[in-house]
N, C-alpha and C. Protein backbone atom coordinates (compact mmCIF):
# COMPACT_ATOMS: atom_id res chain seq x y z
N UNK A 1 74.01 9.07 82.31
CA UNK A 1 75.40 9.16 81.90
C UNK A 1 75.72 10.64 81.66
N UNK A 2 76.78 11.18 82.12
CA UNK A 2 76.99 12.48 81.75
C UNK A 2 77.77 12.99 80.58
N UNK A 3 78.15 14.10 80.23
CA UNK A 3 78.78 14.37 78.72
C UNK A 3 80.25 13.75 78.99
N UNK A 4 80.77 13.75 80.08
CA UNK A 4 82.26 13.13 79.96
C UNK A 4 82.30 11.48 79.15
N UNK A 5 81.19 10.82 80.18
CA UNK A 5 80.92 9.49 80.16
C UNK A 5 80.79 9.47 78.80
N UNK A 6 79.55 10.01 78.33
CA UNK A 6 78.92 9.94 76.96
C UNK A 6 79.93 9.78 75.78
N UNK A 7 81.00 10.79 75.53
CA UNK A 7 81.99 10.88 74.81
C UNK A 7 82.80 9.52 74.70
N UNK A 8 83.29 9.44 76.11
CA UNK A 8 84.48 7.50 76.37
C UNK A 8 83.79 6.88 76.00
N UNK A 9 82.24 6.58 75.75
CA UNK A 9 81.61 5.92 75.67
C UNK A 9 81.63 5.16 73.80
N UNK A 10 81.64 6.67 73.44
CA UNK A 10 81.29 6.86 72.05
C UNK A 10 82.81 6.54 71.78
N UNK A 11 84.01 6.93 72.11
CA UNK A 11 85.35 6.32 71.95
C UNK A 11 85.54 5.26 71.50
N UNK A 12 84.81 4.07 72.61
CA UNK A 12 84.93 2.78 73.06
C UNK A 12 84.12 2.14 71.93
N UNK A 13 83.40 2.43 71.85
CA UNK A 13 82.47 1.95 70.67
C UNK A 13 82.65 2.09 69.19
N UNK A 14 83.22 3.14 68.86
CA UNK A 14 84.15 3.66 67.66
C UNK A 14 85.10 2.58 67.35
N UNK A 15 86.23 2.59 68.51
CA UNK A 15 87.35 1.62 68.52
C UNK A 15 87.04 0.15 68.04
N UNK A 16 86.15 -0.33 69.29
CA UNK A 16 85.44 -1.78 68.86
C UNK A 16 84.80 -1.82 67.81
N UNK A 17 84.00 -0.86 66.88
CA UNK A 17 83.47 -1.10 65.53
C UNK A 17 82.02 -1.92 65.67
N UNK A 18 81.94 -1.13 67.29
CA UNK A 18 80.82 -1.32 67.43
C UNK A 18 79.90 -0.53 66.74
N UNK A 19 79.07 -0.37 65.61
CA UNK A 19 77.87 0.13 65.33
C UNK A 19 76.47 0.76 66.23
N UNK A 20 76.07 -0.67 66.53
CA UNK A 20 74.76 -0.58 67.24
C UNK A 20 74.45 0.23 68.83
N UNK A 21 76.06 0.38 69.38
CA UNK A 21 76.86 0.96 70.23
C UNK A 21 76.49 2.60 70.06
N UNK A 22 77.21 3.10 68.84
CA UNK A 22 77.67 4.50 68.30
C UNK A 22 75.98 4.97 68.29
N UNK A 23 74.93 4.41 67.51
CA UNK A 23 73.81 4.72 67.10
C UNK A 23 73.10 4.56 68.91
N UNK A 24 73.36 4.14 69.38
CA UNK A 24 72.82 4.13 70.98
C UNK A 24 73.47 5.92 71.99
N UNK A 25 74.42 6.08 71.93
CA UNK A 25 74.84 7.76 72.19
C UNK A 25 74.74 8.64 71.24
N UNK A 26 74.53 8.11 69.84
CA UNK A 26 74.53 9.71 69.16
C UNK A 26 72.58 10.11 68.71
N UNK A 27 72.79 11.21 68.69
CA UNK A 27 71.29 12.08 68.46
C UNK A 27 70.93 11.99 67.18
N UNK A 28 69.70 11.47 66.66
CA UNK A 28 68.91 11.08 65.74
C UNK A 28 69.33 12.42 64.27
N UNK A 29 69.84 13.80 64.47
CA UNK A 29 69.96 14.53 63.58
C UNK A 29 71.26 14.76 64.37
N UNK A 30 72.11 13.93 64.62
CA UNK A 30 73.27 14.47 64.40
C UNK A 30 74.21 15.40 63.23
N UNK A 31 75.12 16.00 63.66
CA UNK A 31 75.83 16.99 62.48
C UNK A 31 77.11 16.78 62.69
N UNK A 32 77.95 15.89 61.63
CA UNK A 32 78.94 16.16 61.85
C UNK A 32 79.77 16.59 60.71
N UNK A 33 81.22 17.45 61.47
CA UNK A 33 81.51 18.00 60.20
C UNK A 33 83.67 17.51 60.05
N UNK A 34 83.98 17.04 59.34
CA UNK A 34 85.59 16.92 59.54
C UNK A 34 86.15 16.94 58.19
N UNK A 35 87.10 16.87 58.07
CA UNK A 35 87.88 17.10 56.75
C UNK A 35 87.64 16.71 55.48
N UNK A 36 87.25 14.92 55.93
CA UNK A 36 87.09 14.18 54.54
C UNK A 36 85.42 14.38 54.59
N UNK A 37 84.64 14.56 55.58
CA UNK A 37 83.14 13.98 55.21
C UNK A 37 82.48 15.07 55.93
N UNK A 38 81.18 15.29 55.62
CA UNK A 38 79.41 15.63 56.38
C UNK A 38 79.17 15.33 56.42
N UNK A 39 78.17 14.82 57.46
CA UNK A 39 77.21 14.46 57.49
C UNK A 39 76.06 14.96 58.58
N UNK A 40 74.49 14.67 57.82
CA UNK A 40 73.60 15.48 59.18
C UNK A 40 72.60 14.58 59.48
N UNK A 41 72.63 13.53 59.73
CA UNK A 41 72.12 12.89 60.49
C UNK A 41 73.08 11.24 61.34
N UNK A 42 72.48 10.71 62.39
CA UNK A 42 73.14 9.74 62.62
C UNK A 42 73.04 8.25 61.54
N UNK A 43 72.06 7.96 60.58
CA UNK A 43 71.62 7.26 59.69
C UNK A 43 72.66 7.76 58.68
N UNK A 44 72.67 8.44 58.40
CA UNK A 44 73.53 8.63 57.19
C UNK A 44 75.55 8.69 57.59
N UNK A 45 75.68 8.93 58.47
CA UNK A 45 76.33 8.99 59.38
C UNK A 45 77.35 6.94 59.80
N UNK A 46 76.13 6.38 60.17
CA UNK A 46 76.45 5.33 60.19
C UNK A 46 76.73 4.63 59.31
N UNK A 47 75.43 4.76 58.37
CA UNK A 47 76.05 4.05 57.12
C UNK A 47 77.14 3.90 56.40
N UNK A 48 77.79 5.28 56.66
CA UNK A 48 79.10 5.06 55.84
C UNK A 48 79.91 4.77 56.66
N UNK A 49 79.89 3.94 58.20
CA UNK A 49 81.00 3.11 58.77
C UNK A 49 80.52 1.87 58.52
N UNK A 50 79.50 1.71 58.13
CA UNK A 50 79.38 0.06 58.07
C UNK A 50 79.86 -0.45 57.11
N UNK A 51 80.62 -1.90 57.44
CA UNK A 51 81.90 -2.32 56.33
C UNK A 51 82.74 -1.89 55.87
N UNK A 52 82.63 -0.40 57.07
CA UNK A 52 84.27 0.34 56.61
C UNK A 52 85.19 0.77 57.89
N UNK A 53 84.74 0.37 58.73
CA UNK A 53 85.28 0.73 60.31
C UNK A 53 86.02 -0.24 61.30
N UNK A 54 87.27 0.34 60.97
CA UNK A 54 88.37 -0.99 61.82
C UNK A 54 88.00 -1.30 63.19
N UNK A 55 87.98 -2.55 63.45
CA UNK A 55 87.91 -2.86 64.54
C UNK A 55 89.10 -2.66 65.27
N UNK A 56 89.44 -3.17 66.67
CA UNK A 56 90.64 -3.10 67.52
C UNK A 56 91.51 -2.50 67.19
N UNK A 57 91.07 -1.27 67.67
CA UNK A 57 91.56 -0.10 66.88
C UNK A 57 91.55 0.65 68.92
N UNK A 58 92.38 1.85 69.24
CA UNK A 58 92.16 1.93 70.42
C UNK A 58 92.93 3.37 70.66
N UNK A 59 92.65 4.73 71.21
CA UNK A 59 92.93 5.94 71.91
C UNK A 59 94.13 5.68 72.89
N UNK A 60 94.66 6.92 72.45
CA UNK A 60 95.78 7.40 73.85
C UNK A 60 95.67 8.89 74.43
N UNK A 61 94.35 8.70 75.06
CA UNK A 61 94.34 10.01 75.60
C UNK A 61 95.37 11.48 75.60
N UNK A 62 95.12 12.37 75.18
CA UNK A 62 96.06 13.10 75.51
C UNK A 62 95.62 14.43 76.08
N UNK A 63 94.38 14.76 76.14
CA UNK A 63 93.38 15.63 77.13
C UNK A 63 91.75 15.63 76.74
N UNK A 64 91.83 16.08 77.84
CA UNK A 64 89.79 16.29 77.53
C UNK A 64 90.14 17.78 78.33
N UNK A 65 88.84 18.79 77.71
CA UNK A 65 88.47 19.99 78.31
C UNK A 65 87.04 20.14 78.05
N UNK A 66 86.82 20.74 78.94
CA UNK A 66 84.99 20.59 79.47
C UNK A 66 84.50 21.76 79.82
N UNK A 67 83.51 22.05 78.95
CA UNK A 67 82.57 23.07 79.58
C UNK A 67 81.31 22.99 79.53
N UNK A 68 80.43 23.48 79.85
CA UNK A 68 78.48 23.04 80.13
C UNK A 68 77.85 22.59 78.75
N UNK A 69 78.82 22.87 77.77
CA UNK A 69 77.89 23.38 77.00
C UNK A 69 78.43 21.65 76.28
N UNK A 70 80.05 21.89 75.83
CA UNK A 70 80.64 21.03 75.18
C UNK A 70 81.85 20.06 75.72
N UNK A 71 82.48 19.49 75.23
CA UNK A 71 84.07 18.72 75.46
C UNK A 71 84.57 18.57 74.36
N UNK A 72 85.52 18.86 74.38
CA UNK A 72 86.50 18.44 73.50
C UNK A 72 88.00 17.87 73.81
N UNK A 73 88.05 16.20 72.89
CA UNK A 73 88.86 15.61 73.26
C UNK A 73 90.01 15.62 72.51
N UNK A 74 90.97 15.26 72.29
CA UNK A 74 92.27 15.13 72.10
C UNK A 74 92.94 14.08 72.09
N UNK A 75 93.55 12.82 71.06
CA UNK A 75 93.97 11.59 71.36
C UNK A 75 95.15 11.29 70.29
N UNK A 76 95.62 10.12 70.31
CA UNK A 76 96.59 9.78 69.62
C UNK A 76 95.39 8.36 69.00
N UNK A 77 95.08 7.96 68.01
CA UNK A 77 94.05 7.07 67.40
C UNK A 77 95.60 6.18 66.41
N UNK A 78 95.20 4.82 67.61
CA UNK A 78 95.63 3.90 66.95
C UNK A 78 95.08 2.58 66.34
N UNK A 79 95.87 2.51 65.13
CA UNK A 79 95.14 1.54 64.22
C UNK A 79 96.26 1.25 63.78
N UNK A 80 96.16 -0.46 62.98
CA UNK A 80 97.30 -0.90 62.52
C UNK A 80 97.50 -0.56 61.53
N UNK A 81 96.89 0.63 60.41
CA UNK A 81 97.47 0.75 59.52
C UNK A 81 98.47 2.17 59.47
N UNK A 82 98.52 2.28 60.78
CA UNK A 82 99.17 3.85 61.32
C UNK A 82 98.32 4.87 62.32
N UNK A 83 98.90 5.70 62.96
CA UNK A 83 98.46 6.54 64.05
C UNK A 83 98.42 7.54 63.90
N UNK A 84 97.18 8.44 63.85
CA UNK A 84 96.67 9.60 63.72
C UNK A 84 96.61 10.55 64.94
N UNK A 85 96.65 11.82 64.77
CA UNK A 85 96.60 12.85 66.21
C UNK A 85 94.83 13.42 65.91
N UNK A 86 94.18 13.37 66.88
CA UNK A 86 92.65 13.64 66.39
C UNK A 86 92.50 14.28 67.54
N UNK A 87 91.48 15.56 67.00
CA UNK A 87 90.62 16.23 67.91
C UNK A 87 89.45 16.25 67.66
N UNK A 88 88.75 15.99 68.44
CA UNK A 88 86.99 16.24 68.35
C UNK A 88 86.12 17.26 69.51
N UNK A 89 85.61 17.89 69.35
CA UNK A 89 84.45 18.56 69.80
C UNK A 89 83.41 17.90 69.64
N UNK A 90 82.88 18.03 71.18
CA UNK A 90 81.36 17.36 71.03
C UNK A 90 80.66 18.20 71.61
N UNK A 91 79.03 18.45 71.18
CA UNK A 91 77.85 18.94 71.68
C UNK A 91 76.81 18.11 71.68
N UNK A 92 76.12 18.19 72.68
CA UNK A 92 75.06 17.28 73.48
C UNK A 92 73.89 17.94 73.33
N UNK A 93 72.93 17.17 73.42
CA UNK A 93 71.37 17.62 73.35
C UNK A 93 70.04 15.79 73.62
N UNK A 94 69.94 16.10 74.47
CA UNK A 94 69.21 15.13 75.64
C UNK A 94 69.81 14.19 75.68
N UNK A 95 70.82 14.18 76.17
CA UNK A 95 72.06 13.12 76.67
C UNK A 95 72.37 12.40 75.65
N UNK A 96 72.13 12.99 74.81
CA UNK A 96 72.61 11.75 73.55
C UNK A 96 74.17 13.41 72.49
N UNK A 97 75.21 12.58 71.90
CA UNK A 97 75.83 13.36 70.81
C UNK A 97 75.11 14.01 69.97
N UNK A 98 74.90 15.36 69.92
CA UNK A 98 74.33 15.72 68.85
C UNK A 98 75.33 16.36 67.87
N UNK A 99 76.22 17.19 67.69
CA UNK A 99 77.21 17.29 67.01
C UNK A 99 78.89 17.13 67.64
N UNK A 100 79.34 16.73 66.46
CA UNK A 100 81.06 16.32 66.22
C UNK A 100 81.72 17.32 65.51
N UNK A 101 83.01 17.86 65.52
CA UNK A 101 84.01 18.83 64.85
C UNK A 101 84.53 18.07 64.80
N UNK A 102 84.96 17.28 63.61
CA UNK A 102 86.32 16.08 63.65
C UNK A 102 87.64 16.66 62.70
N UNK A 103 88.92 16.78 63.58
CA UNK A 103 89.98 17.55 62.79
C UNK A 103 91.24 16.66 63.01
N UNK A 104 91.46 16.45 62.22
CA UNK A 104 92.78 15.48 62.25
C UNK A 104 93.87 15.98 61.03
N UNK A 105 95.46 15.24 61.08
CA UNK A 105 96.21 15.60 60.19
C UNK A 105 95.70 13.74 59.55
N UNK A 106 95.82 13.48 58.39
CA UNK A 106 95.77 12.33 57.84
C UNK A 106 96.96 12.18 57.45
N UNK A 107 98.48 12.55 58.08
CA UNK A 107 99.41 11.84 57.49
C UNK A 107 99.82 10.73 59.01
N UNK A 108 100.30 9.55 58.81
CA UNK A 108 100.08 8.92 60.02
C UNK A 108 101.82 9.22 60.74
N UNK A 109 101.80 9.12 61.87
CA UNK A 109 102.28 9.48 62.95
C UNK A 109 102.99 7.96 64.44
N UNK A 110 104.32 8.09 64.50
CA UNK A 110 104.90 7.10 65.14
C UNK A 110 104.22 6.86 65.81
């Protein structure tokens, strides 16, 4: 799977609230870093979506940009309790996510 794939992948799985999904593409010491949270590994990471992560929940693309190293995506994140504008940066390390930049406004959006 390549880093484009890898990312939709990790989207898709996010959205569905799939777990076992997210922990299948991301890297065992993942790092991620965004407004409300840290975290540096994928274990610790997960844990705090479990029993807290909406399901049918679903992206509106609004770009991807790509370079060797990274991607970073761009979406409109909808959920029924309102719609967020989100950007993420991703970096890869043996085909799996190894770090996330997660930046969003948290006020929700038409």
């Amino acid at each position: 799977m390549n880093n484009r794939d890898l990312v939709l992948q990790y989207l898709e799985y996010f959205c569905s609230g799939d777990i076992e999904g997210l922990e299948s593409v991301l890297h065992p010491e993942l790092k991620l870093a965004g407004p409300l949270f840290t975290f540096s590994s994928r274990h610790s990471y997960l844990e705090s979506l479990r029993g807290g992560l909406e399901s049918n929940t679903n992206v509106e693309m609004i770009d991807i940009c790509e370079s060797e190293e990274a991607i970073a995506v761009f979406y409109l994140y909808k959920k029924q309790s309102g719609n967020n504008i989100i950007a993420q940066l991703f970096r890869f390390n043996v085909g799996r996510i190894a770090e996330i930049l997660l930046v969003f406004d948290s006020a929700s959006v038409a």
